[in-house]
C-alpha atoms as a PDB file:
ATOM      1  CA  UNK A   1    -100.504  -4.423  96.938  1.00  0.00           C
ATOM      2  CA  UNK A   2    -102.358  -3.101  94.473  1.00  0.00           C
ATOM      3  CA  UNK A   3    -101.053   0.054  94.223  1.00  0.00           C
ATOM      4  CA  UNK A   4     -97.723  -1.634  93.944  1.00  0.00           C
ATOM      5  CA  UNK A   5     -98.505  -3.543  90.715  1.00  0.00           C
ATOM      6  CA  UNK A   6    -100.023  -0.426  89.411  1.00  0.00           C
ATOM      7  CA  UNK A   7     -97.086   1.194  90.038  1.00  0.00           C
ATOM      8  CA  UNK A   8     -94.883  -1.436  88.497  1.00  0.00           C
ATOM      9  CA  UNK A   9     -97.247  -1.394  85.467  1.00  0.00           C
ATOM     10  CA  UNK A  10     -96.074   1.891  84.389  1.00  0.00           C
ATOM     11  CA  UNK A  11     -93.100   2.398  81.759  1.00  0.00           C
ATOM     12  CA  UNK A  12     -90.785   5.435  83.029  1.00  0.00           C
ATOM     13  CA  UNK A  13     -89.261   7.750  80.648  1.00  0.00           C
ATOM     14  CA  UNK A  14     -85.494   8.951  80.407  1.00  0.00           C
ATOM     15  CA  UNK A  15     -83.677  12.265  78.470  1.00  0.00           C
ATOM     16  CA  UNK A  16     -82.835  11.234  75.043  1.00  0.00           C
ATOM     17  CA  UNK A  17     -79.483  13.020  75.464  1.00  0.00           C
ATOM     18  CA  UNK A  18     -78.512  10.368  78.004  1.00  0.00           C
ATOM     19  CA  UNK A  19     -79.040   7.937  75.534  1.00  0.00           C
ATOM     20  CA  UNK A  20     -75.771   7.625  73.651  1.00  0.00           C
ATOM     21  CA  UNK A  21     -73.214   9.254  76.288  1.00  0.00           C
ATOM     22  CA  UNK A  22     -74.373   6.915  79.279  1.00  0.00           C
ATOM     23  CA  UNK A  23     -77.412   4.750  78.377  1.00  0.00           C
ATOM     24  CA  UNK A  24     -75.343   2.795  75.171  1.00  0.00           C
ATOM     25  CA  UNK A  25     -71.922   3.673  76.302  1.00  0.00           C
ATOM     26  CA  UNK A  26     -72.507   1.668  79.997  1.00  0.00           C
ATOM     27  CA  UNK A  27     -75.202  -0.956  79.163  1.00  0.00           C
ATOM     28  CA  UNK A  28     -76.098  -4.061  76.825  1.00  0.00           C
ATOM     29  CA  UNK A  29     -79.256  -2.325  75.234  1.00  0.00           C
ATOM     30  CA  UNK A  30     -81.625  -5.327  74.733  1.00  0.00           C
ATOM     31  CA  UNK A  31     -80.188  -7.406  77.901  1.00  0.00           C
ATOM     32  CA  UNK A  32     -77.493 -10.022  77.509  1.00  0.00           C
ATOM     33  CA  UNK A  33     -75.880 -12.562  78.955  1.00  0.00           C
ATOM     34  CA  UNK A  34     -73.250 -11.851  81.730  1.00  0.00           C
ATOM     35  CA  UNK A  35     -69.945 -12.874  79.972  1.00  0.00           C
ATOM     36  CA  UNK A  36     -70.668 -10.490  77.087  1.00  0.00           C
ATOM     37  CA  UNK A  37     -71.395  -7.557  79.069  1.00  0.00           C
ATOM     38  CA  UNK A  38     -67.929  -8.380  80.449  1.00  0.00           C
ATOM     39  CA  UNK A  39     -66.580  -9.130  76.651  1.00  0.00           C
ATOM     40  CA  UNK A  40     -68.016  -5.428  75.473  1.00  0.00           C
ATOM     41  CA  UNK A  41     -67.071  -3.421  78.833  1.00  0.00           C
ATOM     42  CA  UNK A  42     -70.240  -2.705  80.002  1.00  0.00           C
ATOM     43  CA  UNK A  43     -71.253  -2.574  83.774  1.00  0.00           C
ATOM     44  CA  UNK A  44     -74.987  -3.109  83.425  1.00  0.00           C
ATOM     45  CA  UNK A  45     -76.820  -6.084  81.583  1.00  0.00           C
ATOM     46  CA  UNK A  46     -79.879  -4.362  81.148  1.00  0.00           C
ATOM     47  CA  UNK A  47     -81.037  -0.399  80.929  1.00  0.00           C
ATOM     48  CA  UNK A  48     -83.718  -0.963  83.537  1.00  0.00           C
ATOM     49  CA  UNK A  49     -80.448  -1.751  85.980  1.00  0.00           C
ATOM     50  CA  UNK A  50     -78.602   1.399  84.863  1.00  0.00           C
ATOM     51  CA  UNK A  51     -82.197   3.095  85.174  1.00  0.00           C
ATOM     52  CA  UNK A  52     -82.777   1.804  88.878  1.00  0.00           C
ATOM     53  CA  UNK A  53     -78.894   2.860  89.485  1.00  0.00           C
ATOM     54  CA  UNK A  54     -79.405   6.199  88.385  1.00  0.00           C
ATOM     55  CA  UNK A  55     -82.347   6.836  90.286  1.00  0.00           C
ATOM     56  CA  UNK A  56     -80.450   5.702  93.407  1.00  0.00           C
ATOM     57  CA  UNK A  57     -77.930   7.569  92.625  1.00  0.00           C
ATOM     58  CA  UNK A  58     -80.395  10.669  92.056  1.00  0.00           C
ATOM     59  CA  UNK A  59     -82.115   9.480  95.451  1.00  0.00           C
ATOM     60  CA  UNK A  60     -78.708   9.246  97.655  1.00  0.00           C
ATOM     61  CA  UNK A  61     -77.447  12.673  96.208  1.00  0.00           C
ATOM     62  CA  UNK A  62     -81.175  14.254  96.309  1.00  0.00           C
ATOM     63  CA  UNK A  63     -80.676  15.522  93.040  1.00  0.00           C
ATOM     64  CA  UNK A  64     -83.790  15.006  90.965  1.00  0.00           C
ATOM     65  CA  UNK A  65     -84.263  17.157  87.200  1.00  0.00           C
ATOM     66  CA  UNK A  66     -87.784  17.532  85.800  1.00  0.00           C
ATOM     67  CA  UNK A  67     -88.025  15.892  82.439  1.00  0.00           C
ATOM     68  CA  UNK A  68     -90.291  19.271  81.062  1.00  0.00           C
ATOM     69  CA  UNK A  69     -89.509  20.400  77.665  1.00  0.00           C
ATOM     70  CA  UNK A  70     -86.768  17.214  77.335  1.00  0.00           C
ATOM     71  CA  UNK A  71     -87.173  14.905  74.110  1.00  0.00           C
ATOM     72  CA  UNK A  72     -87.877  11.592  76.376  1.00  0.00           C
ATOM     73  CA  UNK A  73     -87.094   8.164  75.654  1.00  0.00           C
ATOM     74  CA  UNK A  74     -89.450   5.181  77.023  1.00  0.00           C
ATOM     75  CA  UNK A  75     -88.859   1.555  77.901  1.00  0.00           C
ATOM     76  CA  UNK A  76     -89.899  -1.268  79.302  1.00  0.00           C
ATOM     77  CA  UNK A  77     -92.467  -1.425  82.500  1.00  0.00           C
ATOM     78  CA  UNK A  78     -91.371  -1.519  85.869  1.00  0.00           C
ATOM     79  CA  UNK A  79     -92.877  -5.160  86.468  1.00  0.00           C
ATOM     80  CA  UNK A  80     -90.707  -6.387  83.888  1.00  0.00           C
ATOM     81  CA  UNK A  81     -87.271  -5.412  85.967  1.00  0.00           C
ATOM     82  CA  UNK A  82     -85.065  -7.358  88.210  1.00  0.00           C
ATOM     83  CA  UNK A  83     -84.450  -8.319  90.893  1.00  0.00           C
ATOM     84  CA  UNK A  84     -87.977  -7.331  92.194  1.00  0.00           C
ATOM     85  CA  UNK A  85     -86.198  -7.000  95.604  1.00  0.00           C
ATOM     86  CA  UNK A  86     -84.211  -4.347  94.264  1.00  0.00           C
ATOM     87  CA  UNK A  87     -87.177  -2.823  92.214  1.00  0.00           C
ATOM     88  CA  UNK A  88     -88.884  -2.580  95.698  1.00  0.00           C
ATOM     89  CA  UNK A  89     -86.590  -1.184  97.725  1.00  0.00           C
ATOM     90  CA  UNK A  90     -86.166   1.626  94.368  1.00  0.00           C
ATOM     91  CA  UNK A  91     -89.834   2.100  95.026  1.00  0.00           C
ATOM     92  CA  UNK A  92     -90.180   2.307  99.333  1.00  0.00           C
ATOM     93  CA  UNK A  93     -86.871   4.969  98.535  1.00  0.00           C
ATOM     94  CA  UNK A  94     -89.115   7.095  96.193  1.00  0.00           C
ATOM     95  CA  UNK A  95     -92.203   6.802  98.472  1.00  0.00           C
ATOM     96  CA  UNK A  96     -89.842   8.234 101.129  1.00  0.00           C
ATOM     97  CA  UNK A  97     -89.006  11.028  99.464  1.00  0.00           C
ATOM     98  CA  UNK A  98     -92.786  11.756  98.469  1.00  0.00           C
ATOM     99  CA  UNK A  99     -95.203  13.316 100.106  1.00  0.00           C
ATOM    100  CA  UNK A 100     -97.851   9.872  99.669  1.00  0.00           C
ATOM    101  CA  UNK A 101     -99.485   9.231 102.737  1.00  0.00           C
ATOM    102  CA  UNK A 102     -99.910   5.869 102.089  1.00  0.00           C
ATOM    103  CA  UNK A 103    -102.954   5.439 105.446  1.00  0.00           C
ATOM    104  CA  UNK A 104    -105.203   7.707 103.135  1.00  0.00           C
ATOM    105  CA  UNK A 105    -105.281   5.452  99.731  1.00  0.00           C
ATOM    106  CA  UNK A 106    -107.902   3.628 100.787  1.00  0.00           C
ATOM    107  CA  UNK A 107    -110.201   6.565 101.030  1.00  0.00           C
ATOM    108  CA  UNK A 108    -109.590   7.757  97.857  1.00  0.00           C
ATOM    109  CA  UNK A 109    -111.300   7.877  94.449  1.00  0.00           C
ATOM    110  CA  UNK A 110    -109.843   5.477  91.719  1.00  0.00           C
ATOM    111  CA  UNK A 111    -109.088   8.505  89.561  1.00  0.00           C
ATOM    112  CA  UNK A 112    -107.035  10.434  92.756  1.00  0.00           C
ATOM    113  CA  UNK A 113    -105.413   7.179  93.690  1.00  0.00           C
ATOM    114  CA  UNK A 114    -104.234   6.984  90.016  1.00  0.00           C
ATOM    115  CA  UNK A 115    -102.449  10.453  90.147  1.00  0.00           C
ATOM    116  CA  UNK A 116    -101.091   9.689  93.451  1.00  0.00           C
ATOM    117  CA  UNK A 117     -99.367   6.742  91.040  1.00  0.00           C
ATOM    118  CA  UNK A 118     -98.270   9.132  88.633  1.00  0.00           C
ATOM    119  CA  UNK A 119     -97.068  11.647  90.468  1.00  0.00           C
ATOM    120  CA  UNK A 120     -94.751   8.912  92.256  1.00  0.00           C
ATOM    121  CA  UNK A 121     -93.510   7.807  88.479  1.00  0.00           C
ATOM    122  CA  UNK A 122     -92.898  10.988  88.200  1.00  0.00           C
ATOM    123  CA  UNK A 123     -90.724  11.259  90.829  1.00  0.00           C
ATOM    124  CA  UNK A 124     -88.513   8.015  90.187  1.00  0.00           C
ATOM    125  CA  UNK A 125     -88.078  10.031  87.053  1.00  0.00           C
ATOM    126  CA  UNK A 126     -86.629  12.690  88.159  1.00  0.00           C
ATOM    127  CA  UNK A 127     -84.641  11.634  90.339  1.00  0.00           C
ATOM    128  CA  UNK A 128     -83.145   8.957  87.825  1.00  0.00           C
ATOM    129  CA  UNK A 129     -82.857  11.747  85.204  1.00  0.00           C
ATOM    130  CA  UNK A 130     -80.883  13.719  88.327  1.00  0.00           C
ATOM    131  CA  UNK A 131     -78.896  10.140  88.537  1.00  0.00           C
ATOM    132  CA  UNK A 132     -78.331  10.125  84.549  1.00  0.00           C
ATOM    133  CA  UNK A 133     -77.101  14.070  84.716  1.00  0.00           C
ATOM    134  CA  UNK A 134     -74.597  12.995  87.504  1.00  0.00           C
ATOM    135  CA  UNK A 135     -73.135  10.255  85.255  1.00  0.00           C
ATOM    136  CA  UNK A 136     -73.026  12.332  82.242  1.00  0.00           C
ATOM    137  CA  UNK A 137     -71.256  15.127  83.800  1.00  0.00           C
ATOM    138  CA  UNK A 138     -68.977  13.006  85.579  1.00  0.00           C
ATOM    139  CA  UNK A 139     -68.098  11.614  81.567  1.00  0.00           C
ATOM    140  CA  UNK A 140     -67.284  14.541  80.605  1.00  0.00           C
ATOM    141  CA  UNK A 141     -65.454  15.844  83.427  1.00  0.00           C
ATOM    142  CA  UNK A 142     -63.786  12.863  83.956  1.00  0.00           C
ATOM    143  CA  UNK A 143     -63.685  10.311  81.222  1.00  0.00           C
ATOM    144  CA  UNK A 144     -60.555   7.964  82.709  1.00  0.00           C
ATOM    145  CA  UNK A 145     -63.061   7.692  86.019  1.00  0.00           C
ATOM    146  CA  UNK A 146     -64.833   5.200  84.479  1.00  0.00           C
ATOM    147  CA  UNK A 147     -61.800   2.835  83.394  1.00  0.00           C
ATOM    148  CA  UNK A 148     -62.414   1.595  87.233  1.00  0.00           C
ATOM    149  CA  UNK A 149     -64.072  -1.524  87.924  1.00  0.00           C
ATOM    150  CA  UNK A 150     -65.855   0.279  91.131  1.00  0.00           C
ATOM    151  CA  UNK A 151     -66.808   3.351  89.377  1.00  0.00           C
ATOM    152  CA  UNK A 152     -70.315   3.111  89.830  1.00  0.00           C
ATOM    153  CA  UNK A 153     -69.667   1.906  93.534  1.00  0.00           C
ATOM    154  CA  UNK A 154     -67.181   5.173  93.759  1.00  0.00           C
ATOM    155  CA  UNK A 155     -69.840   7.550  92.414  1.00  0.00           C
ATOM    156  CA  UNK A 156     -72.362   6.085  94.695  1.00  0.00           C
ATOM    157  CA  UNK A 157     -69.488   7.027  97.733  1.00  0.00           C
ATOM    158  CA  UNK A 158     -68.266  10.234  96.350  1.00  0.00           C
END
């Protein structure tokens, strides 16, 4: 479990360029309350939710991009999202993907066991920034997709 809550102490980064074509158009930067993400047309009430979408969405598609030589944008720590359900099953889906052995953390140094962590941050992010690049390219491809109540759900599908 520790490991976990190491994990989930770490802040992931996104592409800047995401930020205004997906990240602002889709969610209530700063959170809000349900009604006026409904009010304002957004689908998510938090980034963290479009983050842990995108990575899905990266993850079912097994599209991940690198983040190297990408302006980056950081937010808040995994520990901080919710559902922690959800945030779980985000980070068992990563793991899968991996090659962690998780039998052999025990044995190792604090220092390995820390880039094992990192390396698995890593991941998420690339495989949300693979999520993000789907979205973005589906905006510009095909802006009226998104006037769809099931969008996401039809992305996730597609």
């Amino acid at each position: 479990m520790e490991f976990i809550k190491r994990f989930e102490d770490r802040a992931p980064v996104y592409a800047k360029i995401y930020r205004e074509p997906v990240v602002d158009r889709f969610t209530l930067v700063g959170g809000g309350k349900v009604d006026v993400k409904f009010e304002t047309g957004k689908y998510f009430s938090n980034v963290y939710e479009l983050y842990m979408y995108a990575a899905m969405l990266g993850l079912k598609k097994d599209y991940r991009l690198p983040l190297e030589d990408l302006e980056t944008q950081k937010f808040i720590e995994i520990r901080a999202w919710r559902p922690a359900e959800l945030v779980r099953f985000v980070l068992m889906a990563v793991i899968a993907k991996s090659d962690l052995d998780l039998n052999t953390l025990e044995d190792l140094e604090d220092n390995q066991v820390e880039g094992k962590i990192t390396a698995l941050k890593d991941l998420l992010e690339e495989y949300a920034n693979g999520g993000f690049d789907l979205i973005y390219t589906k905006v510009k491809d095909e802006p009226y997709f998104f006037e769809s109540e099931y969008c996401f759900i039809d992305l996730l599908e597609g």
